[in-house]
Protein backbone atom coordinates (compact mmCIF):
# COMPACT_ATOMS: atom_id res chain seq x y z
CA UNK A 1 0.00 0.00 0.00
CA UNK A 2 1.10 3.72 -0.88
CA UNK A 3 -0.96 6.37 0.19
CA UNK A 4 -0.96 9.19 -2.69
CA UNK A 5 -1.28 13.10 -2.34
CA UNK A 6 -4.68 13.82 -3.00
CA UNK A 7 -5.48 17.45 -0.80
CA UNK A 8 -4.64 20.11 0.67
CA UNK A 9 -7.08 21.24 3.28
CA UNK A 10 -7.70 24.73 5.28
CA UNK A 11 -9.84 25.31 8.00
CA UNK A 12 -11.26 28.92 7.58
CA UNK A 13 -13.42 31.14 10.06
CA UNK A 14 -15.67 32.79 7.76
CA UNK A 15 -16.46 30.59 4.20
CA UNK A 16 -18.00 33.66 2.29
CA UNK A 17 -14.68 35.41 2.66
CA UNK A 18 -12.48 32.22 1.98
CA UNK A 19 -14.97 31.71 -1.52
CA UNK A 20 -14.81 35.16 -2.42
CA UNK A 21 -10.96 35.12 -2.38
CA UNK A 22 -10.18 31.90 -4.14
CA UNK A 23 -12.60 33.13 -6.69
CA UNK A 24 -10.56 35.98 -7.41
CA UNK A 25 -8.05 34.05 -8.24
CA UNK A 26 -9.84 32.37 -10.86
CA UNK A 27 -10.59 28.72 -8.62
CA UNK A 28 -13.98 27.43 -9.72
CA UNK A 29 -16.10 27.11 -6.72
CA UNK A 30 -20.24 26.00 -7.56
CA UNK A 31 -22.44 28.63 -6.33
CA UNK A 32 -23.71 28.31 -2.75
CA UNK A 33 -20.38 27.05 -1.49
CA UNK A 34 -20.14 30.00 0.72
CA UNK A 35 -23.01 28.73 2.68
CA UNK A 36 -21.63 25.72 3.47
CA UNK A 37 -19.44 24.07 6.23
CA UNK A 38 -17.24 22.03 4.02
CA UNK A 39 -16.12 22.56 0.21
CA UNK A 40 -14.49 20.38 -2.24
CA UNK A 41 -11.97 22.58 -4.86
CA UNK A 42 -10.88 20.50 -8.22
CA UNK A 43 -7.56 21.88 -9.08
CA UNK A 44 -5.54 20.66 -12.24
CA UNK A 45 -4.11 17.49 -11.65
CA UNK A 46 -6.48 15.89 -9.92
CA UNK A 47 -5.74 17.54 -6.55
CA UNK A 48 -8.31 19.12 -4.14
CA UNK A 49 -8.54 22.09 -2.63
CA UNK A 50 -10.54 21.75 1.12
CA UNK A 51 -11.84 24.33 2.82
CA UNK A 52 -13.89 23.45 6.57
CA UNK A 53 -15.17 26.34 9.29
CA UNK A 54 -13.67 26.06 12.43
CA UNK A 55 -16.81 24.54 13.61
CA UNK A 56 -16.83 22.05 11.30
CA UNK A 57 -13.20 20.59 12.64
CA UNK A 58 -14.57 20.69 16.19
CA UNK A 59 -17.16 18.86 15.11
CA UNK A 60 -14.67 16.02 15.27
CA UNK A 61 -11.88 17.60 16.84
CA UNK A 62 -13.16 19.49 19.63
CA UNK A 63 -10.45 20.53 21.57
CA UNK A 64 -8.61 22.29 18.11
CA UNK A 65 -8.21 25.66 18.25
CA UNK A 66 -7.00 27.78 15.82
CA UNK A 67 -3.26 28.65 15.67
CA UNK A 68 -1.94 32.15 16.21
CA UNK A 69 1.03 33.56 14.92
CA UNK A 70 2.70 33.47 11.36
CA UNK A 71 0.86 31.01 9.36
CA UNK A 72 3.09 27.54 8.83
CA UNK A 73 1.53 26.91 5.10
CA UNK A 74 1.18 28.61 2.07
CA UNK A 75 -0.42 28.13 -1.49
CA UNK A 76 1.70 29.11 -4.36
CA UNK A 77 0.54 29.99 -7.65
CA UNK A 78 2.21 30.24 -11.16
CA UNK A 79 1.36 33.39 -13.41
CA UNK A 80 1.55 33.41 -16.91
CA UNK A 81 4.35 36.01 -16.39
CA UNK A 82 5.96 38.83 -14.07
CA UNK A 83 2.94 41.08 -15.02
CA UNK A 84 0.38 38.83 -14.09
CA UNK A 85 2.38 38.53 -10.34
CA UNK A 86 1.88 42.30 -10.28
CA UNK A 87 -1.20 42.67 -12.24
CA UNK A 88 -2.77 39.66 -9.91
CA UNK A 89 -1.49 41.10 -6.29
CA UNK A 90 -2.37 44.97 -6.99
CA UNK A 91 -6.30 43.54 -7.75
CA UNK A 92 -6.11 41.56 -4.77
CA UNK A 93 -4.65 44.55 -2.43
CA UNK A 94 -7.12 46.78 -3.86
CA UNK A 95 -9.66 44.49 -2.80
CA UNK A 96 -9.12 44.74 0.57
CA UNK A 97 -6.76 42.01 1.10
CA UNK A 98 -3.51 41.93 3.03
CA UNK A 99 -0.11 42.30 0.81
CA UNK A 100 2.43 40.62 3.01
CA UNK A 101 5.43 40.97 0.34
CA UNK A 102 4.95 43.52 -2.21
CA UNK A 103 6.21 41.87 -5.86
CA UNK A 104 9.95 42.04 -6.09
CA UNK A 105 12.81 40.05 -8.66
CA UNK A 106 13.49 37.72 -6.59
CA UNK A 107 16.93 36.09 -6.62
CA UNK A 108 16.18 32.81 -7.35
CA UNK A 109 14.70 34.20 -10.65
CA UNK A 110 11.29 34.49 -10.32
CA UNK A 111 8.84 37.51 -9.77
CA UNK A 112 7.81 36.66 -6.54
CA UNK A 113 4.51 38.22 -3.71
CA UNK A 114 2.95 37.05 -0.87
CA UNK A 115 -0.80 37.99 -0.41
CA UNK A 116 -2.66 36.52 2.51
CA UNK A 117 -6.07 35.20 2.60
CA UNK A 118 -9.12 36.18 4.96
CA UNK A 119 -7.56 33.78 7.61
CA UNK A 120 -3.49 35.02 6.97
CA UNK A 121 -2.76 31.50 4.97
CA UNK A 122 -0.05 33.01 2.63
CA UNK A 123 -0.79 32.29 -1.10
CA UNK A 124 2.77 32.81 -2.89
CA UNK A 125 2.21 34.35 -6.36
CA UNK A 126 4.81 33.74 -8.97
CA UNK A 127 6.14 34.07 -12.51
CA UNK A 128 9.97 32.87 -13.86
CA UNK A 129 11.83 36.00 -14.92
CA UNK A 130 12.25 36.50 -18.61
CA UNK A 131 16.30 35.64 -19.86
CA UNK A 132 17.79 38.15 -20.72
């Protein structure tokens, strides 16, 4: 027996928010998924993308309490280019949400930002740099 990478899961404390943000980054989430306690994400490849409330983990966890600090896990996500790093976090701040790393060249060659979603899970947003 192997056991396979099949999801990543987040536990988030208000769904509406969570939906709202993943949508603007172009996931495809059915309508009504805000209202619920648990949604399924397809992603290309065959992964998942799982969201829960915090009351749906105690439901079966119910000492778990939600961490506090810098967030331990992030979600990184390739742009078609160094414009669309920029193009993707400005819409994003100027929605309300938290920049965390403005986008810079980063060293390791890629245009790199960090934005954070509604519950401070960073989601990395990159691009390689062009040659040249």
């Amino acid at each position: 027996m192997s056991p396979r990478f099949d999801a990543i899961g987040l536990v988030v404390s208000d769904m509406a928010a969570s939906v709202a943000f993943y949508r603007r980054l172009g996931f495809t989430i059915p309508d009504g998924a805000e209202r619920e306690p648990h949604v399924e994400i397809e992603l290309p490849g065959g992964l998942r993308l799982l969201l829960d409330t915090e009351d749906t983990v105690r439901s079966f966890r119910p000492q778990w309490r939600a961490p506090s600090g810098e967030g331990r896990a992030a979600l990184a996500l390739r742009c078609e280019g160094p414009d669309e790093v920029d193009s993707v976090y400005g819409e994003l701040v100027g929605a309300g949400y938290h920049g965390e790393l403005k986008p810079w060249d980063a060293f390791w060659g890629q245009r790199y930002a960090v934005v954070l979603d509604p519950d401070g899970n960073g989601v990395d947003l990159f691009a390689p740099l062009e040659a040249g």
